[in-house]
N, C-alpha and C. Protein backbone atom coordinates (compact mmCIF):
# COMPACT_ATOMS: atom_id res chain seq x y z
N UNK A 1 -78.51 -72.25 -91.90
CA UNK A 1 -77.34 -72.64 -92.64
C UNK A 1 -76.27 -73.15 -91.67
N UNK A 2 -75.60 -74.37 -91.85
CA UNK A 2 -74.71 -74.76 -91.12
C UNK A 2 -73.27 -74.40 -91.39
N UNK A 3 -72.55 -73.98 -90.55
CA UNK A 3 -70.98 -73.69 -90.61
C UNK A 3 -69.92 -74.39 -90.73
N UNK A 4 -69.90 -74.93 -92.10
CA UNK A 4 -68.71 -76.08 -91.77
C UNK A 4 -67.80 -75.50 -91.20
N UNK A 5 -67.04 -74.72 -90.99
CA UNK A 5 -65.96 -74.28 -90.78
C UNK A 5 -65.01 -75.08 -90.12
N UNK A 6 -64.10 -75.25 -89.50
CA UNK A 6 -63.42 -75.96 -88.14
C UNK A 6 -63.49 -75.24 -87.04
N UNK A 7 -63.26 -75.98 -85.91
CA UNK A 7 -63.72 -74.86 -84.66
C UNK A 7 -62.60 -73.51 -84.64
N UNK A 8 -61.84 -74.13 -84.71
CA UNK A 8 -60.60 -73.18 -85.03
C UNK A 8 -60.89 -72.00 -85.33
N UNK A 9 -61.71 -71.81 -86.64
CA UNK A 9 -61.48 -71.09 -87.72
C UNK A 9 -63.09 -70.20 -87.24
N UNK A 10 -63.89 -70.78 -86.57
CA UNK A 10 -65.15 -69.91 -85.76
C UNK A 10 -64.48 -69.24 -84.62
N UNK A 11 -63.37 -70.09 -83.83
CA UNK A 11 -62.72 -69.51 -82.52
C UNK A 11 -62.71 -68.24 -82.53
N UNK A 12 -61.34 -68.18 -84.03
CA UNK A 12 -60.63 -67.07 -84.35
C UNK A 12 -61.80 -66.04 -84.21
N UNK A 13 -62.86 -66.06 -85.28
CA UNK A 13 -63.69 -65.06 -85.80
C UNK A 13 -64.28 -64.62 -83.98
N UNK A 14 -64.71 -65.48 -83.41
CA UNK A 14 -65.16 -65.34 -81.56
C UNK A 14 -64.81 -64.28 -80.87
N UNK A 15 -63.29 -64.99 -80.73
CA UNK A 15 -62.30 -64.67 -79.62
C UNK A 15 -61.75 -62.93 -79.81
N UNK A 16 -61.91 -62.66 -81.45
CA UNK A 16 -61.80 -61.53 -82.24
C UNK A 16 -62.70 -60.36 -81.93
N UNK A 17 -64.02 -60.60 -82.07
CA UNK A 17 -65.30 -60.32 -81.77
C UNK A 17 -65.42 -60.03 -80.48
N UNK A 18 -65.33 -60.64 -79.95
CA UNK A 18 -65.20 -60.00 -77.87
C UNK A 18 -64.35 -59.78 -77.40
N UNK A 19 -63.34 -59.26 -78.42
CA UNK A 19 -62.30 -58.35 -78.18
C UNK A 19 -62.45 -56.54 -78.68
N UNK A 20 -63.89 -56.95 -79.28
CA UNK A 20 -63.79 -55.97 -80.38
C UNK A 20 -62.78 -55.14 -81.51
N UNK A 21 -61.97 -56.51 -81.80
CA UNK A 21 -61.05 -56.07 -82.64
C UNK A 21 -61.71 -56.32 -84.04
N UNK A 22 -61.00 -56.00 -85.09
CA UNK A 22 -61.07 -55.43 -86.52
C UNK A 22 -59.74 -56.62 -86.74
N UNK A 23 -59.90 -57.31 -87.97
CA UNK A 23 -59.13 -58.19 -88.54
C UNK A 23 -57.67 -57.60 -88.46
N UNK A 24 -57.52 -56.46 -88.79
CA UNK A 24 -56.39 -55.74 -88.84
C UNK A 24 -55.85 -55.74 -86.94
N UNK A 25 -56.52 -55.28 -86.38
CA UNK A 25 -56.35 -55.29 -85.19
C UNK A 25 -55.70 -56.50 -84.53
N UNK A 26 -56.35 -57.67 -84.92
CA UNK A 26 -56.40 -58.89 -83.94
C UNK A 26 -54.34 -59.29 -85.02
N UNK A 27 -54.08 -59.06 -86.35
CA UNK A 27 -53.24 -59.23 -86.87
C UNK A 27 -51.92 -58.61 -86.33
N UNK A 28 -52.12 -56.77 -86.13
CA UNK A 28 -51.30 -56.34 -85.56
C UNK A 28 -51.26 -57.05 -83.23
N UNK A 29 -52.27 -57.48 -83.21
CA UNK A 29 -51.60 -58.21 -82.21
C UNK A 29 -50.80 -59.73 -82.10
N UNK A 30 -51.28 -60.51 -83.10
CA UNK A 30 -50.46 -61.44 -83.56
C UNK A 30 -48.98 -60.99 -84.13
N UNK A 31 -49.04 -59.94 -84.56
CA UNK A 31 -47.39 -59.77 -84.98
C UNK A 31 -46.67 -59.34 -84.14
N UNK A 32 -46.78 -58.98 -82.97
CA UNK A 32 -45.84 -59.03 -81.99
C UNK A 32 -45.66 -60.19 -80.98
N UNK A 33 -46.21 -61.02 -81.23
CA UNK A 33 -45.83 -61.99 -80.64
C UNK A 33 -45.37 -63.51 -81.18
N UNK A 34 -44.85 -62.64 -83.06
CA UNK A 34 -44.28 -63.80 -83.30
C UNK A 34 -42.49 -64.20 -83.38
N UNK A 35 -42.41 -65.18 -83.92
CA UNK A 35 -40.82 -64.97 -83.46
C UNK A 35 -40.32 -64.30 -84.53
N UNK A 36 -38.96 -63.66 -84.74
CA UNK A 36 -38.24 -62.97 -85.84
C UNK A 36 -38.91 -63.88 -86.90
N UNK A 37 -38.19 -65.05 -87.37
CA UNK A 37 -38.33 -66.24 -88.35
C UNK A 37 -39.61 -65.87 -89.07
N UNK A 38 -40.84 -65.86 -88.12
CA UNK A 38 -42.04 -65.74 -88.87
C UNK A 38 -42.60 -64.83 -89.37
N UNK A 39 -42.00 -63.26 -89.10
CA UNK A 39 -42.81 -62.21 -89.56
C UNK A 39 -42.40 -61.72 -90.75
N UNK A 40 -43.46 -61.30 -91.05
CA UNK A 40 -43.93 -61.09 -92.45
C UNK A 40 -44.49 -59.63 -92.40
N UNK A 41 -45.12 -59.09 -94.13
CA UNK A 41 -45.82 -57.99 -94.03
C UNK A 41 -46.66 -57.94 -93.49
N UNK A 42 -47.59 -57.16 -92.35
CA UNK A 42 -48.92 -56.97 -92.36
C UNK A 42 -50.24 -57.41 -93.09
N UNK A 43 -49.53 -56.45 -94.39
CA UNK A 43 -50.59 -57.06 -95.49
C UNK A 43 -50.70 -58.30 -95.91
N UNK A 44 -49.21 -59.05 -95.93
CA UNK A 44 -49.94 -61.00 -96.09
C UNK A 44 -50.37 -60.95 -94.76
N UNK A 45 -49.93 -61.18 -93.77
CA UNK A 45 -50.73 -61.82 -92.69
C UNK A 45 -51.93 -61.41 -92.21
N UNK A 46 -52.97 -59.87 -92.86
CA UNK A 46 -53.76 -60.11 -92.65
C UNK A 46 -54.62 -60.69 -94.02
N UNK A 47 -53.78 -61.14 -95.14
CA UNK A 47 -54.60 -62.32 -95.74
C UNK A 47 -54.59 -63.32 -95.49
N UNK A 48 -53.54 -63.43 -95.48
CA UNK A 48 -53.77 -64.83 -94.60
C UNK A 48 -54.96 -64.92 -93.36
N UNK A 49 -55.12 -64.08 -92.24
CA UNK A 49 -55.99 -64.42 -91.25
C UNK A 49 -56.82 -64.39 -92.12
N UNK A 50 -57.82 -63.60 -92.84
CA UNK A 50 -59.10 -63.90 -93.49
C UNK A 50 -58.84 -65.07 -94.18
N UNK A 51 -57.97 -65.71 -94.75
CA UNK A 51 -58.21 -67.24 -94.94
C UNK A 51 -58.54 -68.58 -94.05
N UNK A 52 -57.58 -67.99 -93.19
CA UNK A 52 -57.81 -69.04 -91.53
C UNK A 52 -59.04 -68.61 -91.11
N UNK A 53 -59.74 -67.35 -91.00
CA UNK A 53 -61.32 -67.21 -90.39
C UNK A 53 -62.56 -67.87 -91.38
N UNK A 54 -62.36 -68.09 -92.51
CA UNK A 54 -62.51 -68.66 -93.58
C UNK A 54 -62.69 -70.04 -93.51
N UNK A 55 -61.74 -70.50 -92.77
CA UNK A 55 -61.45 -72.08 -92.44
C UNK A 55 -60.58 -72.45 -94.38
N UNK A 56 -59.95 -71.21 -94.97
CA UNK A 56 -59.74 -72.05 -96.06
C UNK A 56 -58.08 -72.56 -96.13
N UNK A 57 -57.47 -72.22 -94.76
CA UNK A 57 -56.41 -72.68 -94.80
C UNK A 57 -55.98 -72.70 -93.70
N UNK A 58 -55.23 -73.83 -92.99
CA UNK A 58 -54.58 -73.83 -91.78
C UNK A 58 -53.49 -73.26 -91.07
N UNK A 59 -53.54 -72.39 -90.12
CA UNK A 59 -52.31 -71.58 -89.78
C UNK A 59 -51.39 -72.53 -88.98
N UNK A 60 -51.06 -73.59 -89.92
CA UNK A 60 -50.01 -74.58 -89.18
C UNK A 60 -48.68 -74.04 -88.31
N UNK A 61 -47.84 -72.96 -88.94
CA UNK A 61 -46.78 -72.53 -88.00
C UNK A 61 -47.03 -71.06 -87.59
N UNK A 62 -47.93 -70.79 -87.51
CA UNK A 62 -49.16 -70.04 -86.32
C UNK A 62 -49.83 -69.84 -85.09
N UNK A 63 -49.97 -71.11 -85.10
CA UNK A 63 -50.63 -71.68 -83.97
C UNK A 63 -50.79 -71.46 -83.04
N UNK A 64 -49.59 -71.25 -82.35
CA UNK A 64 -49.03 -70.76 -80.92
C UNK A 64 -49.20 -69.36 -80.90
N UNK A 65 -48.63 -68.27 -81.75
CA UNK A 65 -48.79 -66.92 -81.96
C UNK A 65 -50.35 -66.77 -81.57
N UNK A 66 -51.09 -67.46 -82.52
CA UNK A 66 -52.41 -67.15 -82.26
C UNK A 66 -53.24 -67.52 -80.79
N UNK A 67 -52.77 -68.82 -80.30
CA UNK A 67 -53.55 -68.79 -78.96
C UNK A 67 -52.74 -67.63 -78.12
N UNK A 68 -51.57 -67.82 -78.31
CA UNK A 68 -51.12 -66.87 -77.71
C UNK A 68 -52.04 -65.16 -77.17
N UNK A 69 -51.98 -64.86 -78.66
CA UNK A 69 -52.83 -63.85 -78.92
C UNK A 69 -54.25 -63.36 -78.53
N UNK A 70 -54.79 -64.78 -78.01
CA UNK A 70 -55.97 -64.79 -77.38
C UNK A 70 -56.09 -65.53 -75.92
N UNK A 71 -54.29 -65.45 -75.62
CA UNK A 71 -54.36 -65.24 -74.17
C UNK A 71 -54.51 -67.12 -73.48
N UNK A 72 -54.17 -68.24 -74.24
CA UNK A 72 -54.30 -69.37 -74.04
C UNK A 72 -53.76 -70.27 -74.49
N UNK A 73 -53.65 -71.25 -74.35
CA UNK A 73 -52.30 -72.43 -75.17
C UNK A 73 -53.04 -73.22 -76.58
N UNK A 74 -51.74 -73.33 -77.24
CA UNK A 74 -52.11 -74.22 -78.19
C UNK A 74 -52.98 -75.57 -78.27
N UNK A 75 -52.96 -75.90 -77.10
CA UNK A 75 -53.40 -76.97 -77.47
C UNK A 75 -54.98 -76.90 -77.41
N UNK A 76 -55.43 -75.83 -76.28
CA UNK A 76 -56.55 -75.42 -76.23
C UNK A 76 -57.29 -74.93 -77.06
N UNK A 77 -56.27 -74.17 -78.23
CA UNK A 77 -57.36 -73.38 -79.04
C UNK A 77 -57.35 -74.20 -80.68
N UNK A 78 -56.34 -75.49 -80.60
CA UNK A 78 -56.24 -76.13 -81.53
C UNK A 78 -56.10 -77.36 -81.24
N UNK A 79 -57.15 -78.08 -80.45
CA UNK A 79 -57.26 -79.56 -79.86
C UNK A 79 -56.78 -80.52 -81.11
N UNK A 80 -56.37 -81.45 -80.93
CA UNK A 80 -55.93 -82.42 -81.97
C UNK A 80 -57.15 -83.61 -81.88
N UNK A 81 -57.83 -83.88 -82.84
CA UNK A 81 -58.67 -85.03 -82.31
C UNK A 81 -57.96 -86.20 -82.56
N UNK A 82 -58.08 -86.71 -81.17
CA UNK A 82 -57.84 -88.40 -80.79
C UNK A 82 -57.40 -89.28 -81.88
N UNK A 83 -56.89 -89.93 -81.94
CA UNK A 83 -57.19 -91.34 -82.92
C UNK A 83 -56.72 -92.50 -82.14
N UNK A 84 -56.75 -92.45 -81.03
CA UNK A 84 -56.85 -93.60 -79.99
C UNK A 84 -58.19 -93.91 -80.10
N UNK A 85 -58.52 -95.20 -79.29
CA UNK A 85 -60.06 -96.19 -79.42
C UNK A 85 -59.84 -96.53 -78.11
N UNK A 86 -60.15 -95.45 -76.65
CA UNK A 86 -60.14 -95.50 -75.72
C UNK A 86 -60.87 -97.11 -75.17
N UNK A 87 -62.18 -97.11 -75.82
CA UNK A 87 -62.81 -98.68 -75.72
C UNK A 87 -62.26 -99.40 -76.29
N UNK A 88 -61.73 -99.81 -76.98
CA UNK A 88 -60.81 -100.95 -77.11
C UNK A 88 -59.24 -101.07 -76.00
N UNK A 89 -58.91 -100.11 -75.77
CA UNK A 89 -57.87 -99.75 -74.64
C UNK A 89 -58.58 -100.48 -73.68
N UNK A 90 -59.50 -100.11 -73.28
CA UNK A 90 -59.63 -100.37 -71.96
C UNK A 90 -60.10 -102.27 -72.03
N UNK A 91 -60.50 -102.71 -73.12
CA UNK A 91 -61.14 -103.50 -73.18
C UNK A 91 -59.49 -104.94 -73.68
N UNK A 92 -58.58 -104.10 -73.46
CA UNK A 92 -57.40 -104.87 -73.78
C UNK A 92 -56.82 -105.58 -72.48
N UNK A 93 -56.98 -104.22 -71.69
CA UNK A 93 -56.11 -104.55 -70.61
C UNK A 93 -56.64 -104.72 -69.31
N UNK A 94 -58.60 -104.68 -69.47
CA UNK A 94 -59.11 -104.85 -68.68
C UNK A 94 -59.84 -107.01 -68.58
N UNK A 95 -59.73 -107.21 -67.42
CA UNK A 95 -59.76 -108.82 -67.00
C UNK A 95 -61.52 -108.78 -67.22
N UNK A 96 -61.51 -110.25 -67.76
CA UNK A 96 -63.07 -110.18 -68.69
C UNK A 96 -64.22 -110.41 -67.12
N UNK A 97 -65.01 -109.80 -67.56
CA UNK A 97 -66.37 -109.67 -66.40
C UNK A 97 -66.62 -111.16 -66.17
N UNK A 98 -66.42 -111.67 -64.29
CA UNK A 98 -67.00 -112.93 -64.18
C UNK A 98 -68.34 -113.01 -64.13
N UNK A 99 -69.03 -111.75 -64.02
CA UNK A 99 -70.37 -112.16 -64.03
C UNK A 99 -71.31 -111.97 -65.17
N UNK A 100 -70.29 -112.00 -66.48
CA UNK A 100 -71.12 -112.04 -67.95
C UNK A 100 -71.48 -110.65 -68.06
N UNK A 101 -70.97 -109.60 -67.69
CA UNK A 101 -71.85 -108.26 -68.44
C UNK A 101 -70.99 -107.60 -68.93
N UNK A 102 -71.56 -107.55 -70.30
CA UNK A 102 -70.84 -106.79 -70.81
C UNK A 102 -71.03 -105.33 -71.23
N UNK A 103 -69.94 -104.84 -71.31
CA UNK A 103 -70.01 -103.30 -71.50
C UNK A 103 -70.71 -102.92 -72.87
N UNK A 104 -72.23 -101.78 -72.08
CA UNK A 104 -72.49 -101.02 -73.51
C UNK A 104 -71.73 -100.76 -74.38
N UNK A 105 -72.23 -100.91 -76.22
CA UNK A 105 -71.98 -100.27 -76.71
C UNK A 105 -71.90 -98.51 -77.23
């Protein structure tokens, strides 16, 4: 069976797991490291995490708390994929081949 999940949302369940924490666990360590603004009860936020391990909802103003929580930066544990066209970049500003070859597709 394949996991759609997002990587994200396998991370969490991972990073959780070889911590040997308990959903509750990995929550009460996310709540101390969020700012005043964001905290909440226990009990939503650990529904909420079983939704984010879930992949059924994104912990958009989370994010940080959570890599945090597992000891690493946002951007690492929530890569943004690209929407640059690195080959076409390069193929803009690069001077055309005098000797006819052109770059694999």
């Amino acid at each position: 069976m394949v996991d759609e999940r997002p990587d994200w949302a396998r991370r969490m369940v991972e990073e959780r797991a070889a911590r040997d924490w308990s959903q509750t666990d990995a929550v009460r360590a996310l709540m101390v490291r969020l700012p005043d603004d964001q905290v909440v009860s226990e009990q939503d936020l650990l529904r909420q995490w079983k939704r984010w391990e879930a992949g059924d909802a994104q912990p958009v103003k989370y994010r940080s708390a959570i890599a945090q929580t597992f000891g690493t930066t946002t951007g690492a544990f929530f890569p943004e994929r690209s929407r640059r066209d690195g080959r076409a970049e390069i193929l803009q500003v690069s001077p055309p081949d005098p000797f006819g070859c052109a770059l694999p597709a």
